[in-house]
Protein backbone atom coordinates (compact mmCIF):
# COMPACT_ATOMS: atom_id res chain seq x y z
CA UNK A 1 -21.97 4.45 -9.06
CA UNK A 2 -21.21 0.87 -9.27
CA UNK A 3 -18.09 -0.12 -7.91
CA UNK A 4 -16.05 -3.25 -9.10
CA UNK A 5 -12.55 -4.48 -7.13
CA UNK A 6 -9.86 -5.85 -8.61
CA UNK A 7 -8.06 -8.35 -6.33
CA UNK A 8 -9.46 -10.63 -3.56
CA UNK A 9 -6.84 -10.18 -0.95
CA UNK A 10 -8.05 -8.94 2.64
CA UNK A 11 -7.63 -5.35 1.27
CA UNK A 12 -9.44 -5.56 -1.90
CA UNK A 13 -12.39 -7.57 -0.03
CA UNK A 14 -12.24 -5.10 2.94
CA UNK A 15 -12.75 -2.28 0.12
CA UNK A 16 -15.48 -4.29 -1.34
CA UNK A 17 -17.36 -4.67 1.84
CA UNK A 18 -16.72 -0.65 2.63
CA UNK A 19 -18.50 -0.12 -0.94
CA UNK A 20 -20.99 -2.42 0.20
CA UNK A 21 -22.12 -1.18 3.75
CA UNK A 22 -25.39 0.27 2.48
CA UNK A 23 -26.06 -2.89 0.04
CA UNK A 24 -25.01 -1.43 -3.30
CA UNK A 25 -24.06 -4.17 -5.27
CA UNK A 26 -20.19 -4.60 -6.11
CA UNK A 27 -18.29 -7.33 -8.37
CA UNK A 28 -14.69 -8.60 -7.07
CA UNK A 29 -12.95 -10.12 -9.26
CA UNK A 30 -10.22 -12.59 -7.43
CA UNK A 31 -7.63 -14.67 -9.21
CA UNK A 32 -8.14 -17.88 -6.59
CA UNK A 33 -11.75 -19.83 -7.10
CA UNK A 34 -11.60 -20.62 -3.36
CA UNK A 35 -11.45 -17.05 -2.97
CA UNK A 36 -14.40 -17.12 -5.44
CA UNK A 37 -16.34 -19.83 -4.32
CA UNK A 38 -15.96 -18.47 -0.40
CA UNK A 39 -17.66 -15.37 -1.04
CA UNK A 40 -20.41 -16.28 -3.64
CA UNK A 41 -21.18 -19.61 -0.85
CA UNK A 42 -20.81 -18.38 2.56
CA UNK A 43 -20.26 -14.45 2.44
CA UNK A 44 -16.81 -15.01 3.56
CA UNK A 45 -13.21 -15.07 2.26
CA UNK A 46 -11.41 -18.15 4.11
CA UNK A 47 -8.61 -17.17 2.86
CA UNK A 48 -7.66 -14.15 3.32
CA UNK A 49 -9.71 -12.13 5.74
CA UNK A 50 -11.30 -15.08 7.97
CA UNK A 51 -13.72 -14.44 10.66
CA UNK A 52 -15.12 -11.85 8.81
CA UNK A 53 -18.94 -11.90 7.41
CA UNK A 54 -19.26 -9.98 4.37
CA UNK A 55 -22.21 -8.16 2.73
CA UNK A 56 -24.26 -10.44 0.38
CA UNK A 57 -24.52 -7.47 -2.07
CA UNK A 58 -20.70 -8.63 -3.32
CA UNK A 59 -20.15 -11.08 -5.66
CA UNK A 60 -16.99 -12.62 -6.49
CA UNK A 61 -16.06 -13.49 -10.39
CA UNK A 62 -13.13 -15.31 -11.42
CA UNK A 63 -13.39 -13.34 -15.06
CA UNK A 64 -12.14 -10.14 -15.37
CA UNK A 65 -14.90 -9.10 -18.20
CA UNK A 66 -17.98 -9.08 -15.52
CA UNK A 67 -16.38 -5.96 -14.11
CA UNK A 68 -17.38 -4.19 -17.54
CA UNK A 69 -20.87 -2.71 -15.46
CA UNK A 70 -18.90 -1.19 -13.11
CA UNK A 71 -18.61 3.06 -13.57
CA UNK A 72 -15.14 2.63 -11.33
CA UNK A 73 -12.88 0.08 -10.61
CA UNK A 74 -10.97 -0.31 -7.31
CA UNK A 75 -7.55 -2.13 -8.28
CA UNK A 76 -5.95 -3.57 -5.36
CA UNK A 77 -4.09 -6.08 -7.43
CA UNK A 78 -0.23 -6.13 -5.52
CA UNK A 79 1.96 -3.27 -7.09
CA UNK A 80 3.95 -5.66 -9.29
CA UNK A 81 1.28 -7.13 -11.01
CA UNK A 82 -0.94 -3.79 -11.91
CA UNK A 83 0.51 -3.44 -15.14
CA UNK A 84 0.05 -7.21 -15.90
CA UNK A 85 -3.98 -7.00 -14.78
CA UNK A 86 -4.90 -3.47 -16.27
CA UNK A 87 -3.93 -5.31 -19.61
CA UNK A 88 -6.60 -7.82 -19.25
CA UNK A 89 -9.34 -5.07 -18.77
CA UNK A 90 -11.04 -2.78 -21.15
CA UNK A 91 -11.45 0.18 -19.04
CA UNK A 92 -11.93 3.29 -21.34
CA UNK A 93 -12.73 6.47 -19.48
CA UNK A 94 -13.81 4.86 -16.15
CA UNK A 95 -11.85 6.23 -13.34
CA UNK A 96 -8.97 3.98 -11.82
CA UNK A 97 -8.74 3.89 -8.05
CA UNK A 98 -5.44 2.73 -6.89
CA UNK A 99 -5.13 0.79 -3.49
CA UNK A 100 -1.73 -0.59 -4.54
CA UNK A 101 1.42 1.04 -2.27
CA UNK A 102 5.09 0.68 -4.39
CA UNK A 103 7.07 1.39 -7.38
CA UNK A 104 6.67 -1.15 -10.34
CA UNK A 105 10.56 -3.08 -10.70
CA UNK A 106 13.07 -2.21 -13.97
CA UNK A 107 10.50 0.94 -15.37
CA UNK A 108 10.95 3.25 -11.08
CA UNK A 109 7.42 4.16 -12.00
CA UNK A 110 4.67 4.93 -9.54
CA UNK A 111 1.83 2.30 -9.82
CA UNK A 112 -0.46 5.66 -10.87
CA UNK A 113 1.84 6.39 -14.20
CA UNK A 114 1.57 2.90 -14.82
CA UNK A 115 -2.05 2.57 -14.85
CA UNK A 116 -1.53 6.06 -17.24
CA UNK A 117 0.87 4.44 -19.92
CA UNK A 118 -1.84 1.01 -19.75
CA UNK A 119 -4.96 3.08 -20.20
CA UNK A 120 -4.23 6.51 -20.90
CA UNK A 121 -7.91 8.02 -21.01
CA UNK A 122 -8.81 6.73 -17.47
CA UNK A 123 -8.66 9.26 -14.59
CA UNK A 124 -6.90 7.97 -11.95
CA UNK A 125 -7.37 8.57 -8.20
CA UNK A 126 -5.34 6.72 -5.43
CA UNK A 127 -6.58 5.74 -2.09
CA UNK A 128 -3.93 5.70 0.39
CA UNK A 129 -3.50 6.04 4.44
CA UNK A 130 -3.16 4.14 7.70
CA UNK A 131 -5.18 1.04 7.16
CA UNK A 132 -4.93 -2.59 8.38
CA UNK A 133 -7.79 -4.56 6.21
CA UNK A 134 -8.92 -6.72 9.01
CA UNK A 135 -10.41 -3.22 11.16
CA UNK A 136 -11.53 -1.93 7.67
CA UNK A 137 -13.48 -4.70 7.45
CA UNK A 138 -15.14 -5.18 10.49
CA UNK A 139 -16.19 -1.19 10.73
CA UNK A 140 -13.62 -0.02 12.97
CA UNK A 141 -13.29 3.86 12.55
CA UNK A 142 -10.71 4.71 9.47
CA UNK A 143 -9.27 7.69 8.14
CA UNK A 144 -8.13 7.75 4.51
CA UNK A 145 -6.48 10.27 1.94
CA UNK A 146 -8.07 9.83 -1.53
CA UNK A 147 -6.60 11.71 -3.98
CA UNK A 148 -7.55 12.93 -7.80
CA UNK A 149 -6.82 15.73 -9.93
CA UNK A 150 -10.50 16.49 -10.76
CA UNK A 151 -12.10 18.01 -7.50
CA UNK A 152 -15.37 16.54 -9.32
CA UNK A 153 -14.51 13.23 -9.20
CA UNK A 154 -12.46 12.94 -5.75
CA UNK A 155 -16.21 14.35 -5.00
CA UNK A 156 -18.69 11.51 -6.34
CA UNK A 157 -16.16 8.98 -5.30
CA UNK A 158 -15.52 10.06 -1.50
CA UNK A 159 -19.77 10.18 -1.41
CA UNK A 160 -19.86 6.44 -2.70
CA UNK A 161 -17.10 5.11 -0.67
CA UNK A 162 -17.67 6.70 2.77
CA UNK A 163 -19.07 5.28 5.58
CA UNK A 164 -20.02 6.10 9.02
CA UNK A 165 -16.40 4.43 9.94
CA UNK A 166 -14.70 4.79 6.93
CA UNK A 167 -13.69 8.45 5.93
CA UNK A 168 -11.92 9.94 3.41
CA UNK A 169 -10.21 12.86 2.93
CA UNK A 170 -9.94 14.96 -0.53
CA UNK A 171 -6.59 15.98 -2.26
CA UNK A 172 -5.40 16.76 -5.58
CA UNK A 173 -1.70 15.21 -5.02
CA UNK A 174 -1.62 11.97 -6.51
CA UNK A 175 1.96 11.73 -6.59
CA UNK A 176 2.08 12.55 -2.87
CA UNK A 177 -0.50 10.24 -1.66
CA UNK A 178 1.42 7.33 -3.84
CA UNK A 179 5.32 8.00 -2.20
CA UNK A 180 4.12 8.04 1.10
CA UNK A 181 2.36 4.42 0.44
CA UNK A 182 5.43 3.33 -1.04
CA UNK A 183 7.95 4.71 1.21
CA UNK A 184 6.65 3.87 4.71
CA UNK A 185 6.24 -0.07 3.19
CA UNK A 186 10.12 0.04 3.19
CA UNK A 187 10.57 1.79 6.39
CA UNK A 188 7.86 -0.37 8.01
CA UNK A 189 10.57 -3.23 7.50
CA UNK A 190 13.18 -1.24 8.84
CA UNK A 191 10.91 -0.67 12.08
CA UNK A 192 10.48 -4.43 12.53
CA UNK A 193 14.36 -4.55 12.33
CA UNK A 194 14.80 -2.56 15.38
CA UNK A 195 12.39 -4.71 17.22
CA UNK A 196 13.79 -8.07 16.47
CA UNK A 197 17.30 -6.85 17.14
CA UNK A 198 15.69 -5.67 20.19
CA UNK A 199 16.96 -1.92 19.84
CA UNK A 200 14.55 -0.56 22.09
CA UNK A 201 11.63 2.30 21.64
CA UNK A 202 13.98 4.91 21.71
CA UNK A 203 15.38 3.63 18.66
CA UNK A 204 12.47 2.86 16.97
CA UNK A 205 10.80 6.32 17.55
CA UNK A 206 13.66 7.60 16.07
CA UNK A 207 13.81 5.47 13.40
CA UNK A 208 10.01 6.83 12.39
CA UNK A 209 10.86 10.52 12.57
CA UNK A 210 14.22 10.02 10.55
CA UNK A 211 12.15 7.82 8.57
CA UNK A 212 9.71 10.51 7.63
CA UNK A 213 12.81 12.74 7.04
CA UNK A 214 14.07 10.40 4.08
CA UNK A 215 9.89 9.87 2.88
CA UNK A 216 9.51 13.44 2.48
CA UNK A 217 12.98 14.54 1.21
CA UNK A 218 12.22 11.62 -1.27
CA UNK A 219 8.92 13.30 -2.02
CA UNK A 220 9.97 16.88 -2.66
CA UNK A 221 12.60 15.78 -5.34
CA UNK A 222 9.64 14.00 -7.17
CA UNK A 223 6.79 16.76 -6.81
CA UNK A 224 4.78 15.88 -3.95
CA UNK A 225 3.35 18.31 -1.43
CA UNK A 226 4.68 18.23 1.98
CA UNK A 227 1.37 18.71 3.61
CA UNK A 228 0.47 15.32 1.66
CA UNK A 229 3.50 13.62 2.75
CA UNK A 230 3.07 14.50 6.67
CA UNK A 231 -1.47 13.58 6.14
CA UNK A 232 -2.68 10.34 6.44
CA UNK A 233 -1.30 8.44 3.24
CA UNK A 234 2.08 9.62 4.90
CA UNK A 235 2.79 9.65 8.73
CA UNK A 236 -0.08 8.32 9.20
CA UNK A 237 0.49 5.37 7.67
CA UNK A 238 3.88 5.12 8.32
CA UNK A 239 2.84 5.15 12.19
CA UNK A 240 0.54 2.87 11.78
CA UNK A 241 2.73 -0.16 9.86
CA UNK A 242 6.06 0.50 12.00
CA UNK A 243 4.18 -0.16 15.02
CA UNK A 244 2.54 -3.67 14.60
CA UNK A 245 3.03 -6.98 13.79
CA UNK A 246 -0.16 -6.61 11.73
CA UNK A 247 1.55 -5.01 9.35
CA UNK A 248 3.25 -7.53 7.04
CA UNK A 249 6.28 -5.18 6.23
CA UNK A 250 6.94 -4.70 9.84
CA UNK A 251 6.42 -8.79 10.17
CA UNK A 252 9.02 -9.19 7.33
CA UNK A 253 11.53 -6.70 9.32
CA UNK A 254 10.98 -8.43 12.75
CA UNK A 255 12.06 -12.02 10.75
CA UNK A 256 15.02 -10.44 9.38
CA UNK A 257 16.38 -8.61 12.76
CA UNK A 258 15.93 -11.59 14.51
CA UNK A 259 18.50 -13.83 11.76
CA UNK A 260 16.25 -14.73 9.60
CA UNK A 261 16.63 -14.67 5.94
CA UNK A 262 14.74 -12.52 3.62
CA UNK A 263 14.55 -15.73 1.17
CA UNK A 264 13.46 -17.77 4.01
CA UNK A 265 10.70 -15.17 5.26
CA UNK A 266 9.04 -14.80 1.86
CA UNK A 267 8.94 -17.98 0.60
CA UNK A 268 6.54 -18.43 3.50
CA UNK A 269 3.91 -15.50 2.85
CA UNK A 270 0.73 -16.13 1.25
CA UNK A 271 0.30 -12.68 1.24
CA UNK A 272 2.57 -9.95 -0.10
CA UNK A 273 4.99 -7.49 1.42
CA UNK A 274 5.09 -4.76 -1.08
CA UNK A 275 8.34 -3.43 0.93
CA UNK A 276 10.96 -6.25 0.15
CA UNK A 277 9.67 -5.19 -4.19
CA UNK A 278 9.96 -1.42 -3.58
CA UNK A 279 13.47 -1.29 -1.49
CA UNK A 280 15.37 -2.41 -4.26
CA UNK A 281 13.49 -0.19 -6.68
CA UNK A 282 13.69 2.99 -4.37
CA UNK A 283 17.25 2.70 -3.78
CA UNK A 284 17.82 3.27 -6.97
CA UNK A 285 15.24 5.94 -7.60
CA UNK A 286 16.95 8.02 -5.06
CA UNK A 287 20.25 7.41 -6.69
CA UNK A 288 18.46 8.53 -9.54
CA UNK A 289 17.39 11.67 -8.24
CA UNK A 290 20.27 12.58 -5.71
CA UNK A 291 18.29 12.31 -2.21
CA UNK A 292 20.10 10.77 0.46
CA UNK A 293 18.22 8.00 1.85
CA UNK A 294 20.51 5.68 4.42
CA UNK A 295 17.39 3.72 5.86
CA UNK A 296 15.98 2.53 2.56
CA UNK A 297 19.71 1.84 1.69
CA UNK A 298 20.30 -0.15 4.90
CA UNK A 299 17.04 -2.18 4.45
CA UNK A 300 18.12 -2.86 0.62
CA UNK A 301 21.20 -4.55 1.92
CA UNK A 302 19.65 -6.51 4.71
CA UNK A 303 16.83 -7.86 1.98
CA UNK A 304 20.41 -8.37 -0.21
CA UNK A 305 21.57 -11.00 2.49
CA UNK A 306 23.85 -8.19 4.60
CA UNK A 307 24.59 -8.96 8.47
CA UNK A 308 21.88 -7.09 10.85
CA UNK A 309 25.15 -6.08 13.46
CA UNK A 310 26.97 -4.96 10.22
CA UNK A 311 23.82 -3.18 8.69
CA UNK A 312 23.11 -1.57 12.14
CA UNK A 313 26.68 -0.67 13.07
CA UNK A 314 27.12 1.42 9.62
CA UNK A 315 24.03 3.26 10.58
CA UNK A 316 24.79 4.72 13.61
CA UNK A 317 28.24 5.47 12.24
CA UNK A 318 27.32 7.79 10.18
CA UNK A 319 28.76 11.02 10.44
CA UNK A 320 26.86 13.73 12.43
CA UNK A 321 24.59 15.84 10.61
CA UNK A 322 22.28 18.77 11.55
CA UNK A 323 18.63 17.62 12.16
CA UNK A 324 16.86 19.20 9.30
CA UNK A 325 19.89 17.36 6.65
């Protein structure tokens, strides 16, 4: 099974090298020739995950139509921007593997029904769980959920993508596997929050388990399994991102509990922080749907411009509430 990425950010060229680890040839396609030139020249991408030597079975491509070898493509493209990029590919029946983690702005849908309404006869399958590109990549141990209707196909795909570092696990619940990705983006910021207010552990720990409260009440109302939502592409990766400054969501929050503005901290990313695009969007969702969700409300507002102390304060005057409310 040949394997083609779309998106040469450090996740989509830490995938690529996972793919890669017994020297199967895979084609990235990456929308920056530096990106391009980098990893066709020197095995490396500068820009986005330096220090790391890649395999020399990948080859980069600046044109989208020298992934049409590939029997599945890994899109890693930022969630915003899937719909945008599927367009640009003739994909037919060849099975969609979704690395992207949000909700796509003005339509509230999952990145996995968007890829459905763009190319309706490809399977789709979404790869999701605790996963910082720069251990991916240099063959630290990883744990990952990968999920897909057809038992089949979650089969041939987990045997092409594993490696001795790099497992992952089956499941059938798409829709799970994609709201936990989402979710924990937004609560990741809210974690970072908490540190640069300097709120302490105790507040952060609780933050994460009332966190996971909203993330799976969230995930009920919309189908999802709670077994999915408490597996890897769930807590685990909602551990993992509130408890680093790795984690570019959690980077974002730090910024904006410390004063900074949320105009101010994104105008100075190269890379993306799929949170600050999905608060807005999940707010609403849960509106939508009638699941109360005070974090993801409170992070909304601070991304909106809202005072920390006066974002904080209305938090933790909430009125008391049994735990499992």
């Amino acid at each position: 099974m040949k394997i083609g990425v779309i998106g040469g950010g450090a996740w989509g060229t830490a995938l690529a090298q996972v793919a890669a680890h017994r020297g199967e040839p895979v084609t990235l396609w990456a929308r920056e020739p530096e990106v391009v030139e980098g990893i066709n020249a020197t095995h490396a991408n500068h820009l986005f995950l330096a220090g790391v030597p890649l395999s020399p079975s990948i080859r980069a491509t600046g044109d989208v139509a020298d992934l049409a070898d590939s029997d599945a493509l890994l899109v890693v493209a930022p969630a915003q921007h899937v719909r945008s990029v599927l367009g640009r590919i003739a994909v037919g029946t060849r099975p969609l593997v979704l690395c992207a983690k949000g909700i796509e702005a003005g339509t509230r849908l999952l990145v996995g029904e968007v890829a459905r309404q763009v190319h309706p006869q490809a399977p789709v399958a979404v790869l999701s769980g605790p996963t910082f590109a720069h251990e991916v990549a240099a063959g630290l141990p990883t744990a990952v959920t990968l999920a897909v209707a057809d038992a089949a196909l979650g089969a041939a795909l987990s045997q092409r993508l594993a490696a001795p570092h790099f497992r992952p696990y089956a499941s059938s619940d798409v829709v799970g596997a994609e709201i936990g990705g989402a979710v924990k983006n937004v609560l990741a910021i809210a974690c970072g929050v908490v540190d640069g207010a300097g709120l302490g552990q105790n507040a952060r720990a609780a933050l994460i388990a009332r966190g996971f409260a909203e993330m799976t009440r969230f995930g009920l109302a919309r189908g999802a399994r709670a077994e999915t939502l408490a597996g890897l592409s769930g807590l685990g990766d909602l551990v993992l991102t509130c408890s680093s400054t790795s984690s570019r969501n959690f980077s974002l929050g730090l910024g904006l509990g410390q004063g900074r503005s949320a105009a101010e901290l994104l105008a100075d990313r190269r890379t993306v922080a799929e949170g600050a695009f999905t608060a807005p969007v999940l707010r609403e969702a849960a509106a939508e749907a009638g699941v109360d969700m005070p974090i993801v409300d409170a992070v909304g507002r601070l991304l909106d411009g809202a005072p920390v102390d006066a974002v904080i304060g209305a938090l933790l005057a909430r009125p008391l509430r049994s735990e499992g409310g």
